[in-house]
Protein backbone atom coordinates (compact mmCIF):
# COMPACT_ATOMS: atom_id res chain seq x y z
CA UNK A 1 14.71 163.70 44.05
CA UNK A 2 17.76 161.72 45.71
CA UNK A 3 15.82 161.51 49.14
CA UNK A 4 12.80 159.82 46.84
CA UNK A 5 14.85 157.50 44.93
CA UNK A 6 16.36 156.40 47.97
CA UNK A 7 13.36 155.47 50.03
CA UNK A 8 12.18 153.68 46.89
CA UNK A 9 15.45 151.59 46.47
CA UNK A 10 14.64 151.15 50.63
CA UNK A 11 10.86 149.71 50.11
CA UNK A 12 12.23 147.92 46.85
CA UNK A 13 14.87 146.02 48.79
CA UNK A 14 11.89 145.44 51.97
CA UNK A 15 9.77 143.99 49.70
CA UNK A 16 11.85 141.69 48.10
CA UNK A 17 12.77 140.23 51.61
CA UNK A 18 9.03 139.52 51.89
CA UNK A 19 9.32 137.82 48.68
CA UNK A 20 11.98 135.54 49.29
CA UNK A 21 10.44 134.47 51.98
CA UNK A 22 6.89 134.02 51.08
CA UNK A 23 8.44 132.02 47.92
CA UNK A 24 10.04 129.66 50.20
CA UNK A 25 6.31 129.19 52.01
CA UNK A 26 7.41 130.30 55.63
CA UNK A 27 4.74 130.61 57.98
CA UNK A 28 4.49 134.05 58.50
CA UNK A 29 2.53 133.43 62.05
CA UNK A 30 4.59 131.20 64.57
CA UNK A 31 2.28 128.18 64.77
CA UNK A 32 1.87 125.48 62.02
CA UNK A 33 -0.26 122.66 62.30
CA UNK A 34 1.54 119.88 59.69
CA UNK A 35 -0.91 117.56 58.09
CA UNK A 36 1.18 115.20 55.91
CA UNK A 37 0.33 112.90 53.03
CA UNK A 38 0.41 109.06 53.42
CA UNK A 39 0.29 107.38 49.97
CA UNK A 40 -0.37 104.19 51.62
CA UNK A 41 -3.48 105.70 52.87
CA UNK A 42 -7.19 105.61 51.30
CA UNK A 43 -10.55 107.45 52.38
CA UNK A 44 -11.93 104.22 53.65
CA UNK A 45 -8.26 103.55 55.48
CA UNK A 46 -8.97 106.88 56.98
CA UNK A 47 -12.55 106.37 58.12
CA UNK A 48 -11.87 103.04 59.56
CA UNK A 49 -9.01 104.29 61.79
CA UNK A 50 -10.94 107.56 62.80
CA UNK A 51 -13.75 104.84 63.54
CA UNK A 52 -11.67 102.88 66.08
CA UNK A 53 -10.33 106.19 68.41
CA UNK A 54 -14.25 107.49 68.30
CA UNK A 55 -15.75 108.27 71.16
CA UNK A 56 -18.77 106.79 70.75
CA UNK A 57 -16.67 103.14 70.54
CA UNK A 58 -17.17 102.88 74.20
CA UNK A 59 -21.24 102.78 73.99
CA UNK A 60 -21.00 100.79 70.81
CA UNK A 61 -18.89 97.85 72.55
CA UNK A 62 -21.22 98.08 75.30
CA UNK A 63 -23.98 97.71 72.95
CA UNK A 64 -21.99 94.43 71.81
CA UNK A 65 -21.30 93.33 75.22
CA UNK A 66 -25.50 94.03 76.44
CA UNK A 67 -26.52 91.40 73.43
CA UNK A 68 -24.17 88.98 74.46
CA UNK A 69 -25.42 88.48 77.85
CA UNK A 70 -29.13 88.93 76.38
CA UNK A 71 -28.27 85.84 74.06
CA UNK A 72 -26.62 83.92 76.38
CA UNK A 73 -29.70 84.46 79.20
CA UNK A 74 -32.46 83.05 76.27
CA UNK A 75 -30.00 79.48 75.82
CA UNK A 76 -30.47 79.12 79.40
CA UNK A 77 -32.58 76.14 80.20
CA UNK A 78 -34.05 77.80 83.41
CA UNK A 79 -36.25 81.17 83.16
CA UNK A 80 -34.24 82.09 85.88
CA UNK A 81 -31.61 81.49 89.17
CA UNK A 82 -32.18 77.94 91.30
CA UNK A 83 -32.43 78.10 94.48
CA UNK A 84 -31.66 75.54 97.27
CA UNK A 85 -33.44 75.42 100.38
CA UNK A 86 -33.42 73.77 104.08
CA UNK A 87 -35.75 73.93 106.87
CA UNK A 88 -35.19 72.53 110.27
CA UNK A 89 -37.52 71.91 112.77
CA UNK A 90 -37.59 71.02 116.29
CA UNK A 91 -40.59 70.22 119.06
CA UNK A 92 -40.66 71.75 121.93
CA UNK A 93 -40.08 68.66 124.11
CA UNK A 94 -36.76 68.39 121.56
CA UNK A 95 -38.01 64.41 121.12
CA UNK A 96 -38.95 65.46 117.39
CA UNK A 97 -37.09 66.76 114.52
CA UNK A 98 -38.34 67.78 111.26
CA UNK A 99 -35.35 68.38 108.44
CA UNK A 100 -36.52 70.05 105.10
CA UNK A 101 -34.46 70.03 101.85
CA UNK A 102 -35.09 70.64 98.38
CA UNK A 103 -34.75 72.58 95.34
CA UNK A 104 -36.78 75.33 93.59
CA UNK A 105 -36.66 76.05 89.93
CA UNK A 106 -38.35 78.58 88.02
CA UNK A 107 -39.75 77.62 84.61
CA UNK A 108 -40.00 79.86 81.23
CA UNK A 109 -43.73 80.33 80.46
CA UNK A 110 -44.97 79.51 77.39
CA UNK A 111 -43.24 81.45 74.25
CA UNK A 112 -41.19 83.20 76.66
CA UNK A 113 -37.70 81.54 75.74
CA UNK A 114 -38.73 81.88 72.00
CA UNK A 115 -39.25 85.87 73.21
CA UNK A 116 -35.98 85.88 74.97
CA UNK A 117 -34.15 84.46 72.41
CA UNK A 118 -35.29 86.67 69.89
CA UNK A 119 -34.29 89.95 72.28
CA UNK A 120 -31.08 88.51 71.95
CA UNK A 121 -30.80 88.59 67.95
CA UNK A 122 -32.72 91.84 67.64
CA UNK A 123 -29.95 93.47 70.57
CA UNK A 124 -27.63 91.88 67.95
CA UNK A 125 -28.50 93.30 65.26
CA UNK A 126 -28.99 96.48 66.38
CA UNK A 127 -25.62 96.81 67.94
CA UNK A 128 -24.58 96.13 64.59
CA UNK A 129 -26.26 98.46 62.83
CA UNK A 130 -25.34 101.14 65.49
CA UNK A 131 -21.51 100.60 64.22
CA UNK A 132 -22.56 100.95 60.95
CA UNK A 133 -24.33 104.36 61.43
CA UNK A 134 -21.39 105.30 63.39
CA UNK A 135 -19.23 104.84 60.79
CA UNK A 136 -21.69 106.60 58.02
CA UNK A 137 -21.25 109.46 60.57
CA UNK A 138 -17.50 110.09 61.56
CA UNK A 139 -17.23 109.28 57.27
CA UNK A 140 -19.09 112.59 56.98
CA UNK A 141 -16.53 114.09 59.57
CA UNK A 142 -13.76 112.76 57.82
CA UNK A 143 -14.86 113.73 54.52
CA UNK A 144 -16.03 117.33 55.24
CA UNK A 145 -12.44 117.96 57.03
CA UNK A 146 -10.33 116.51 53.80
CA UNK A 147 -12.20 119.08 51.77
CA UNK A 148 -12.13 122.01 54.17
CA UNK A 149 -8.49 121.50 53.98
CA UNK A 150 -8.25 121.31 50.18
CA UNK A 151 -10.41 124.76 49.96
CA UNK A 152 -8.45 126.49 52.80
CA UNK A 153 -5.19 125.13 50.88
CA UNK A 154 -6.41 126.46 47.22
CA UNK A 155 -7.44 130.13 49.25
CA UNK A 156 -3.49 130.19 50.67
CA UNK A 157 -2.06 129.33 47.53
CA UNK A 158 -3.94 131.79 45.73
CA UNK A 159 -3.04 134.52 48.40
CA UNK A 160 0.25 133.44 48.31
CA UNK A 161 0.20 133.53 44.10
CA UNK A 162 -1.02 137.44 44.32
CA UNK A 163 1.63 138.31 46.79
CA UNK A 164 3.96 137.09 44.01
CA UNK A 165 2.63 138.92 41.51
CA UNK A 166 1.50 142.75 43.38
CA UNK A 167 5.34 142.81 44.30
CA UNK A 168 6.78 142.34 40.77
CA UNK A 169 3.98 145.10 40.00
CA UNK A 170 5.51 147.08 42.93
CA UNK A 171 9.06 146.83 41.71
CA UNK A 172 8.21 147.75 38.11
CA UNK A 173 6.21 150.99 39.68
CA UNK A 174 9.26 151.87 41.63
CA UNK A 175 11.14 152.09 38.85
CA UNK A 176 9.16 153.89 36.75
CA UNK A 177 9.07 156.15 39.70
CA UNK A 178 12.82 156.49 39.75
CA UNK A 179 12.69 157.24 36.17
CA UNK A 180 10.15 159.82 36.71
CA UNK A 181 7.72 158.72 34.71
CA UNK A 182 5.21 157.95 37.65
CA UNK A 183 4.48 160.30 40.18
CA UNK A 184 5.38 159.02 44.31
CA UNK A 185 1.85 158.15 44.86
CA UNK A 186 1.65 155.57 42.55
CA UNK A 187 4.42 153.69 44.74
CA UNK A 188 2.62 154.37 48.26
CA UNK A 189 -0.91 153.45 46.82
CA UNK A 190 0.95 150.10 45.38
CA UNK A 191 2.90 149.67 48.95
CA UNK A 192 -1.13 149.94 50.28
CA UNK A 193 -2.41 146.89 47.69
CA UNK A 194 0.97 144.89 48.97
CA UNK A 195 -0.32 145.05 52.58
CA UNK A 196 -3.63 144.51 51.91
CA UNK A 197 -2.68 141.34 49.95
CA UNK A 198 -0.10 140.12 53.07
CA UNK A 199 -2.64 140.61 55.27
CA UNK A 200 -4.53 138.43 53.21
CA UNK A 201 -2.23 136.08 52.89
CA UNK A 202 -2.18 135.78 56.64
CA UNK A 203 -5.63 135.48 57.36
CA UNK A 204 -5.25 132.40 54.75
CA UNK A 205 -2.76 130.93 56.38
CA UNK A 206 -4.34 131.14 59.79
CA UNK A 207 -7.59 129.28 58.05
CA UNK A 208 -5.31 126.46 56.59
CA UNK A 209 -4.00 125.83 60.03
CA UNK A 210 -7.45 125.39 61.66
CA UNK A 211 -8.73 122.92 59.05
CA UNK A 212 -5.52 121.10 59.27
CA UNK A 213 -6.11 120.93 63.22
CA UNK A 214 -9.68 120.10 62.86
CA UNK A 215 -8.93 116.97 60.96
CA UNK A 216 -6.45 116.43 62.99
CA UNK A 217 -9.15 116.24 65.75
CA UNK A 218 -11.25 114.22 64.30
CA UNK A 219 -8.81 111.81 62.64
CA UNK A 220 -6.38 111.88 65.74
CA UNK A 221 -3.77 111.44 62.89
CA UNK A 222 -1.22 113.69 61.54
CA UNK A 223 -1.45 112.14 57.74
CA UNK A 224 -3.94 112.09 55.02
CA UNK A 225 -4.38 110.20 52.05
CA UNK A 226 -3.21 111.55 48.51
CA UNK A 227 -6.57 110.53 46.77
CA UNK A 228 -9.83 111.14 48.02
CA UNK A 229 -12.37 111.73 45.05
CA UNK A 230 -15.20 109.82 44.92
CA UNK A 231 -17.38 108.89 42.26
CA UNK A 232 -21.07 110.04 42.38
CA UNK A 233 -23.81 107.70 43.22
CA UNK A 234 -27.04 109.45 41.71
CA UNK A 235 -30.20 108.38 43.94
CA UNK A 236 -33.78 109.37 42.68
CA UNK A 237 -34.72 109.25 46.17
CA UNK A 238 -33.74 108.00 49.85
CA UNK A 239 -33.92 104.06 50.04
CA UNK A 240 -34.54 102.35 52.79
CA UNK A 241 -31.38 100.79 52.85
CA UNK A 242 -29.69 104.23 54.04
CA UNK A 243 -27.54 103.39 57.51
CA UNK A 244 -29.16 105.78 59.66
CA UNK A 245 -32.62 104.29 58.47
CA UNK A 246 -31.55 100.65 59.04
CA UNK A 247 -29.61 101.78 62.70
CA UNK A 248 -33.39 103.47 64.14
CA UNK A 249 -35.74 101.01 62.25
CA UNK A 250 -33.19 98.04 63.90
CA UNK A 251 -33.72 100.19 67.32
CA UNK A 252 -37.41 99.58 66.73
CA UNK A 253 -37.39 96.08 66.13
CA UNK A 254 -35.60 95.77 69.51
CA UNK A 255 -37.75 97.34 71.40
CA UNK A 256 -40.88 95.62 70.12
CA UNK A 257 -38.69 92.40 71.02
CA UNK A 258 -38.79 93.74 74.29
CA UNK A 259 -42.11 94.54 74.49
CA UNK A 260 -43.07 90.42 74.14
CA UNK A 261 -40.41 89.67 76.42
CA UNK A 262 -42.16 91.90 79.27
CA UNK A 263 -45.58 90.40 78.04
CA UNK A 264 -44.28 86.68 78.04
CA UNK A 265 -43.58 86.86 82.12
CA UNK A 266 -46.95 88.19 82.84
CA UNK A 267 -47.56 87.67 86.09
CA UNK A 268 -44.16 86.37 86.77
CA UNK A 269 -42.42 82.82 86.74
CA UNK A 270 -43.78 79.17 87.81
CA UNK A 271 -41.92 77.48 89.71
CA UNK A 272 -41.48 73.90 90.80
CA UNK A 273 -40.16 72.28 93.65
CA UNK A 274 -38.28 68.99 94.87
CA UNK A 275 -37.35 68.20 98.52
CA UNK A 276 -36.86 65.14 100.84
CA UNK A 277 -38.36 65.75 104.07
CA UNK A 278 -37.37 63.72 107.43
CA UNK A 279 -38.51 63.37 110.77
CA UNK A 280 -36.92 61.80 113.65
CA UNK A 281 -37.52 61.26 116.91
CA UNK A 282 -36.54 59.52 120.48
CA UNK A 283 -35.24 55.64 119.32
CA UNK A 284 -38.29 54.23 120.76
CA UNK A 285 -39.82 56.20 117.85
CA UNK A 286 -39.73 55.40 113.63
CA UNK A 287 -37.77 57.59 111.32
CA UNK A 288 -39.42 58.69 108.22
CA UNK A 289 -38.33 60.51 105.57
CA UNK A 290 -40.50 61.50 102.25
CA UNK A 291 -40.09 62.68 99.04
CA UNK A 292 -42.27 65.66 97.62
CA UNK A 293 -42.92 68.00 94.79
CA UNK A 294 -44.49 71.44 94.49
CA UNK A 295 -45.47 73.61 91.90
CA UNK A 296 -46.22 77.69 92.26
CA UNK A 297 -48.21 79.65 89.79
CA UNK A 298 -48.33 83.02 89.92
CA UNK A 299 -51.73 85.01 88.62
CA UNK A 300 -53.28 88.92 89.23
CA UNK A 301 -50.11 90.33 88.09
CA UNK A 302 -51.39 92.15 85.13
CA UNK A 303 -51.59 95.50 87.19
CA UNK A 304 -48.06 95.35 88.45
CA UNK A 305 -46.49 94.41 84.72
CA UNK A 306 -49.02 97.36 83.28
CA UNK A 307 -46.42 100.24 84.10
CA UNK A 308 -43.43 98.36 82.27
CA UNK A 309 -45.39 98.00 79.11
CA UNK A 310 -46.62 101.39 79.25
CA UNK A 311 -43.02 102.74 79.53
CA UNK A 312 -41.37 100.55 76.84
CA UNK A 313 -44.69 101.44 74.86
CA UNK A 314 -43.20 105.21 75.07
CA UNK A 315 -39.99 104.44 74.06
CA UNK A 316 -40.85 102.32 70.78
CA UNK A 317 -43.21 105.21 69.89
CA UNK A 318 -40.36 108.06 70.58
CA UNK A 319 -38.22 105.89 68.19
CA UNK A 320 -41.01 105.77 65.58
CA UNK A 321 -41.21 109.50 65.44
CA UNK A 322 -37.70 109.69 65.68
CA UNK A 323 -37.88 107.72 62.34
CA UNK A 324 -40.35 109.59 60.76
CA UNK A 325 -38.08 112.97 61.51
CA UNK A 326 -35.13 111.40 60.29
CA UNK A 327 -36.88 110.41 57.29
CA UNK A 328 -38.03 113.65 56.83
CA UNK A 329 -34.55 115.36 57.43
CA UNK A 330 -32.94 112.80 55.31
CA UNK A 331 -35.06 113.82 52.24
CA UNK A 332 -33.98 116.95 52.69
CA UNK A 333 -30.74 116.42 52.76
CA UNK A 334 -30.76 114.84 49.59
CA UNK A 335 -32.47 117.61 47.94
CA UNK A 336 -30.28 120.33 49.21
CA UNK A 337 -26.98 118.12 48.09
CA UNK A 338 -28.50 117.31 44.86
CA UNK A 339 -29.19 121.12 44.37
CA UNK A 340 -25.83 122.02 45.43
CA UNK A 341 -23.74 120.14 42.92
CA UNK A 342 -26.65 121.62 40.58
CA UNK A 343 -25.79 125.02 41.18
CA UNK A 344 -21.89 124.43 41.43
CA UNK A 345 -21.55 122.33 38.02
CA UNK A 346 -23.29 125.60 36.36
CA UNK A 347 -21.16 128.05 38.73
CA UNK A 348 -17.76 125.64 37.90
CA UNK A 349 -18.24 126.32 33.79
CA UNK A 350 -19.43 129.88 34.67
CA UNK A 351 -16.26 130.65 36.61
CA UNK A 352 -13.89 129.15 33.52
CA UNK A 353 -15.42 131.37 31.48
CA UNK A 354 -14.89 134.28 33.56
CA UNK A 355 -11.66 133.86 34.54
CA UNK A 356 -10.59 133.35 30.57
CA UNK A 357 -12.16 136.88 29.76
CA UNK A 358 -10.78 138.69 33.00
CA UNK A 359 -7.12 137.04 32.36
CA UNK A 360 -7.51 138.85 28.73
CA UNK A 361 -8.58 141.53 29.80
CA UNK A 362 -5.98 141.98 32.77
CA UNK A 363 -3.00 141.25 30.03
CA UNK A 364 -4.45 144.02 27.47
CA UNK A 365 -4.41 146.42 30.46
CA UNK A 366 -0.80 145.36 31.23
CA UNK A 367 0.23 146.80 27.88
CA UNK A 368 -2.41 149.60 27.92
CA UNK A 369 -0.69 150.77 31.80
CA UNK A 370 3.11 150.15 30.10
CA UNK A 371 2.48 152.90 27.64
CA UNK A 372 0.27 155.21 29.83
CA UNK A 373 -3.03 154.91 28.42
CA UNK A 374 -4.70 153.46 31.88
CA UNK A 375 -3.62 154.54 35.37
CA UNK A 376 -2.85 152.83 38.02
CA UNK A 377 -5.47 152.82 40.00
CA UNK A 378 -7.57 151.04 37.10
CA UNK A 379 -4.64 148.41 36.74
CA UNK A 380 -5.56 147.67 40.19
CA UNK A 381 -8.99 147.34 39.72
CA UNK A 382 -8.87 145.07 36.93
CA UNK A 383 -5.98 143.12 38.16
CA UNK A 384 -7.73 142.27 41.84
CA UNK A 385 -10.92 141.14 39.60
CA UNK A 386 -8.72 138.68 38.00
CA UNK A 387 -7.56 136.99 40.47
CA UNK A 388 -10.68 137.01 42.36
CA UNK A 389 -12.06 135.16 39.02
CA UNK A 390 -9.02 132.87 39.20
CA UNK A 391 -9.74 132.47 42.85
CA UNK A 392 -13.34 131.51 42.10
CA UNK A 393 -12.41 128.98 39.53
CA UNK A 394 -10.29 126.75 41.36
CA UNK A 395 -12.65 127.11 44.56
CA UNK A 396 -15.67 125.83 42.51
CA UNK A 397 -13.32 122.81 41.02
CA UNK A 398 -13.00 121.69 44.44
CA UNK A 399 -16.51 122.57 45.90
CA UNK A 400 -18.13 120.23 43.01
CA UNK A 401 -15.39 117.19 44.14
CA UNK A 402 -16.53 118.27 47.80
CA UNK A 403 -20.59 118.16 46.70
CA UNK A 404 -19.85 114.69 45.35
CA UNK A 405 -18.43 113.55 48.45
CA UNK A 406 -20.96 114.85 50.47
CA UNK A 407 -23.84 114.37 48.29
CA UNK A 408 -22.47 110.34 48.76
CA UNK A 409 -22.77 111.19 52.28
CA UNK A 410 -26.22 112.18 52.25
CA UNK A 411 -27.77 109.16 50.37
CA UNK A 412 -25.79 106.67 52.73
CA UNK A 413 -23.15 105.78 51.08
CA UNK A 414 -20.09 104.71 52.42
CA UNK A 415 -16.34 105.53 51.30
């Protein structure tokens, strides 16, 4: 009886080690990734600072930097370079000289600086719109990491709250062991539901630490804002006004811009051009020297202009069923995130419920273990069900702030 009381006072003492530190909320695994809160810091802070360090930045500027020069090409007054010219000329008794200068221009065809002009507004636009998709996107990012974090935070908490608790259970079992009153399997099978829960509790922790380094990834920041709810915007339906449906349709309209643009050169540029032309000879002979004017016009260039219609034809109608899928998937979308906070507004006042009558339950069967009427085995039972419905509870308070968010997300709305 001395040897048992002594490896109980031995486990006792163990486990209250464990306590200590689990109450001071030590990593128990030797790697921490530290996300820390920024009050000065809101969602749309976030998302616009995530937005800058994207990768996608790079094509996006490019994007900016392709309309500029498109713009800038349709205010030119010429369809195209100038070129100077000179031609010299010389008989073969070298008596006679023939000197030919001039300049060639090429001319827009008719509508084509109108066309040209207008590639440069829809190239604009779309640029634009591009951005704004972008940033509709890496929102979503931003958004699904804040939450992941707040779930994987609730999960550790929780773990860390039943640690807490399965010890003080422990302690009181060891003593009633001491006392005699419980036999020395009650304290191993006790010493079992400990480790279970630290290994819990480590497999938590573990989780927290990835979502923390995933935001981390996708924010390239270490801090967070303290607020992030959002406030749901109910949509009957998908309007057209969604970012990822103005980004494609703004695609479209580009590429039909360039479509009249390839049309408007048909069979390529005129061109007119001015030159003096002199001849000279021996000085018994008269120096001239002329001014003329020439025009080219090209023609029969419909066959050779054919294959770039037919491949920007492909393109524009790739985008339109690239539309059509996206409007498709979009609708979706909507449904499934409309279903979602459904389901978890019914599950959320489901899971209150439950974890009222399990949390009266579990403190009847307290009193009903004290005096011996339940063993401990049923203590166990009841006592891991109530936490799991405590667990439950807070996870489907934060899944319905996390369906808002994304439901936002799925009807296009920003931050």
């Amino acid at each position: 009886m001395f040897v048992l009381n002594l490896f109980s006072r031995c486990l006792l003492a163990f486990w209250l080690m464990i306590s200590l530190s689990f109450a001071e909320s030590t990593p128990i695994v030797d790697h921490q990734d530290t996300v820390e809160i920024d009050e000065s810091l809101t969602l749309p802070k976030v998302v616009d600072l995530t937005l800058e360090k994207f990768p996608d930045m790079a094509w996006l500027n490019s994007l900016e930097e392709e309309a500029t020069a498109l713009a800038q090409r349709g205010k030119s007054w010429t369809a195209g370079a100038s070129k100077a010219f000179y031609r010299f000329q010389e008989a073969t008794s070298g008596t006679l000289h023939y000197n030919d200068a001039g300049v060639e221009v090429p001319l827009w065809n008719i509508g084509q600086r109108d066309a040209e002009q207008a590639l440069g507004e829809k190239a604009d636009t779309s640029a634009k719109m591009q951005t704004f998709a972008t940033k509709l996107r890496v929102a979503g990012l931003v958004r699904g990491a804040l939450w992941d974090m707040d779930l994987q935070k609730i999960r550790y908490e929780q773990a860390l709250a039943e640690i807490n608790i399965y010890e003080q259970l422990y302690a009181k079992i060891g003593r009633r062991v001491e006392l005699g009153d419980l036999p020395r399997s009650d304290s191993l099978l006790a010493q079992t539901e400990l480790l279970q829960k630290r290994s819990t509790l480590i497999l938590a922790e573990a989780e927290l630490m990835h979502a923390r380094k995933r935001y981390a990834s996708i924010t390239q920041m270490s801090k967070m804002p303290k607020n992030y709810q959002e406030k749901l915007v109910a949509l009957k339906e998908i309007e057209q006004n969604h970012p990822a449906l103005v980004a494609i349709n703004s695609q479209i309209n580009r590429k039909q811009a360039e479509l009249d643009t390839i049309k408007a050169i048909g069979s390529g540029q005129n061109n007119v051009a001015v030159g003096v032309n002199t001849d000279m000879g021996d000085s018994r002979s008269n120096h001239t020297a002329s001014f003329n004017i020439g025009i080219t016009v090209p023609f029969g260039g419909s066959d050779h202009i054919a294959p770039h219609i037919a491949a920007i034809n492909v393109e524009l109608n790739k985008l339109l069923a690239e539309r059509e899928q996206l409007f498709r998937d979009l609708k979706q979308a909507h449904h499934e995130a409309e279903h979602n906070l459904e389901v978890n507004r019914a599950e959320l006042e489901n899971a209150n419920e439950m974890k009222k009558a399990t949390e009266n339950l579990l403190n009847m069967s307290n009193t009903a273990f004290s005096v011996g009427e339940i063993n401990l085995m049923d203590l166990l039972k009841i006592e891991s069900k109530a936490q799991q419905a405590i667990l439950n509870a807070k996870e489907r308070a934060v899944m319905l702030e996390r369906d808002i968010a994304l439901y936002n997300q799925a009807v296009g709305v920003m931050p």
